[in-house]
Protein backbone atom coordinates (compact mmCIF):
# COMPACT_ATOMS: atom_id res chain seq x y z
CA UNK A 1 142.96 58.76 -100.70
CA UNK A 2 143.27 54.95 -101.42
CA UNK A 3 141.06 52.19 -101.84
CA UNK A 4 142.13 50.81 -98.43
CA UNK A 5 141.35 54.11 -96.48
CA UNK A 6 138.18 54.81 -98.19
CA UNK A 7 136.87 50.68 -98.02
CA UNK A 8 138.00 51.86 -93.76
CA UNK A 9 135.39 54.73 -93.82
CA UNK A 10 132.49 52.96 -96.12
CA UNK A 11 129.16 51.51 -94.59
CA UNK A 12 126.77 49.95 -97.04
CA UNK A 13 123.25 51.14 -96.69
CA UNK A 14 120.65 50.61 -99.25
CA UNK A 15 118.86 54.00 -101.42
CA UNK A 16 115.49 52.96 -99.40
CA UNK A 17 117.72 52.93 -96.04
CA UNK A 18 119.38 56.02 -96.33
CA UNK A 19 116.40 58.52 -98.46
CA UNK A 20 113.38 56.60 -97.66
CA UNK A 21 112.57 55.73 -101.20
CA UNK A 22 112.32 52.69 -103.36
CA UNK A 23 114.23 55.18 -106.74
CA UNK A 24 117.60 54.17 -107.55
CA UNK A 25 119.82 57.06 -106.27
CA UNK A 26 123.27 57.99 -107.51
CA UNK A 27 125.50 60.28 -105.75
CA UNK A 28 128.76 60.51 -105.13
CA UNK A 29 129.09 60.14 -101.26
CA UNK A 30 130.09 63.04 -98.92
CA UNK A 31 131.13 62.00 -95.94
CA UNK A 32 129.24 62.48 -92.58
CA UNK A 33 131.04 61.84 -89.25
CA UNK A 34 133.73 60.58 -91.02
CA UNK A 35 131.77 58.12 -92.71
CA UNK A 36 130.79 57.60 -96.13
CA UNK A 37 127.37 55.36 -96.24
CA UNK A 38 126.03 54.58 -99.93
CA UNK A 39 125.25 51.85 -101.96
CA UNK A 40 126.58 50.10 -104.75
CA UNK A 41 126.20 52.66 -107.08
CA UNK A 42 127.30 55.39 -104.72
CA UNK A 43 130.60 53.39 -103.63
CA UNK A 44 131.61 53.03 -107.53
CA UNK A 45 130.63 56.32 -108.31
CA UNK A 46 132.58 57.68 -105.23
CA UNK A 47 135.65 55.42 -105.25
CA UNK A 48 136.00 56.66 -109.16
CA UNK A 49 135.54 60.38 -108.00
CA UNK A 50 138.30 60.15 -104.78
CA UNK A 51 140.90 57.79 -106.31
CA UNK A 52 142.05 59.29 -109.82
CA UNK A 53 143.55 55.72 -111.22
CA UNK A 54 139.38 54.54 -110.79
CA UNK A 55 138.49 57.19 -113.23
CA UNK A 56 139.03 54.94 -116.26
CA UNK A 57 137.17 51.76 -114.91
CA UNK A 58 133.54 51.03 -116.19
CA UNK A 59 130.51 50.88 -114.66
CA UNK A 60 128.42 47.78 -115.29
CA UNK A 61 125.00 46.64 -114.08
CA UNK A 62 125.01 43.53 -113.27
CA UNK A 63 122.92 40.50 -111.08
CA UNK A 64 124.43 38.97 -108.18
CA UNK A 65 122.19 36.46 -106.46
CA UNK A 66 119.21 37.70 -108.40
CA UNK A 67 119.10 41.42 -107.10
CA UNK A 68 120.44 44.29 -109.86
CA UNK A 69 123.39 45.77 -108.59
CA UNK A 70 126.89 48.01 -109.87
CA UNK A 71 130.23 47.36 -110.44
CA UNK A 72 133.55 49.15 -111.90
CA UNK A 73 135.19 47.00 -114.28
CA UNK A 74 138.80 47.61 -115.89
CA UNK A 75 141.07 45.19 -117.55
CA UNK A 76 139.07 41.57 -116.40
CA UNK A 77 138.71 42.63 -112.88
CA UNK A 78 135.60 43.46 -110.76
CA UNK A 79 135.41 46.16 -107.80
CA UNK A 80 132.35 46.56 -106.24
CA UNK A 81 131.21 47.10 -102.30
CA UNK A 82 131.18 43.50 -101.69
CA UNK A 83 134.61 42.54 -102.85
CA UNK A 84 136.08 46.18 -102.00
CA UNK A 85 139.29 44.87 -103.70
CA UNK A 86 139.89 43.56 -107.33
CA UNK A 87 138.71 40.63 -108.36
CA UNK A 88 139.52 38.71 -111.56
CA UNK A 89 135.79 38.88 -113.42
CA UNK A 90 135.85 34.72 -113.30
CA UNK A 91 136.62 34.86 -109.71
CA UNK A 92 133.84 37.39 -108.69
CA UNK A 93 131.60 35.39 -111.15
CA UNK A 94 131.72 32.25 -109.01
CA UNK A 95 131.93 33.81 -105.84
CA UNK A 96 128.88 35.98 -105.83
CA UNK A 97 126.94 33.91 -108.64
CA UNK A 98 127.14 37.02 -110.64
CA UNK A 99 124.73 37.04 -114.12
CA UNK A 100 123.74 39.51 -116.96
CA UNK A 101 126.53 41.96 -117.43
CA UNK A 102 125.80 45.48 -119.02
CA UNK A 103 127.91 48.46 -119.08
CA UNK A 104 125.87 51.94 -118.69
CA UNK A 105 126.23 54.35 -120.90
CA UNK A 106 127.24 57.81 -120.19
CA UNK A 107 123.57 59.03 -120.83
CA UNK A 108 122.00 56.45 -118.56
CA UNK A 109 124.61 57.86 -115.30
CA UNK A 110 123.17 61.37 -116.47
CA UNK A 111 119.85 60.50 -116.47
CA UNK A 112 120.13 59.03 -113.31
CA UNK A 113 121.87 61.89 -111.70
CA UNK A 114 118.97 64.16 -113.24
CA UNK A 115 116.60 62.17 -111.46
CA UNK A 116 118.12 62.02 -108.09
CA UNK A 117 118.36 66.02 -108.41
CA UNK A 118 114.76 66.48 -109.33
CA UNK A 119 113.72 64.31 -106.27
CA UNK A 120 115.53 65.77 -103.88
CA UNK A 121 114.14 69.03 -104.87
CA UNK A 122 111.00 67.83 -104.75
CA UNK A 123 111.78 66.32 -101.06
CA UNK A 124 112.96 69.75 -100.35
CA UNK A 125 116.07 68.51 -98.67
């Protein structure tokens, strides 16, 4: 798959949306109907998983207009489910008044993944 035919077949929805809870969910998307609805850190996390040159771009948490949010980062350039196409990092800066860049750690995705497990157990779904 490429980024163009996957960015076709994306529809943003928010964790609270789609589960029904205000916990940050991670999950690589499966698509439903053809469809693959996520958020930010469900688009990066899927885009990496589907498109094996995305493997080696970082994910960074980051603020854009004030709200936490997730981006893949690789060589000064920015994908995320806004842009859905590189963007130098200067570029995406400006456009989407982008602050406070950190890259997660291996052990914070894990964690995260751990807790989106546990909850859906406990949802029972």
């Amino acid at each position: 798959m490429t980024l163009a035919e996957f960015n076709s077949k994306y529809v943003y929805k928010s964790d609270y949306d789609k589960f029904g809870t205000r916990l940050d969910i991670w999950e690589v998307i499966k698509p439903k109907n053809g469809l693959y609805v996520g958020d930010c850190e469900s688009y990066c996390l899927t885009v990496q998983s589907l498109i094996p040159e995305l493997r080696k771009a970082d994910l960074y948490y980051c603020r854009i207009h004030g709200n936490g949010h997730c981006i893949l980062v690789k060589d000064g350039y920015v994908l995320d489910c806004n842009c859905r196409n590189w963007m130098k990092i200067d570029e995406y800066t400006s456009v989407y008044k982008m602050t406070s860049l950190q890259k997660y750690w291996k052990i914070a995705i894990l964690y995260k993944r751990v807790v989106r497990k546990l909850y859906k157990l406990f949802k029972g779904k």
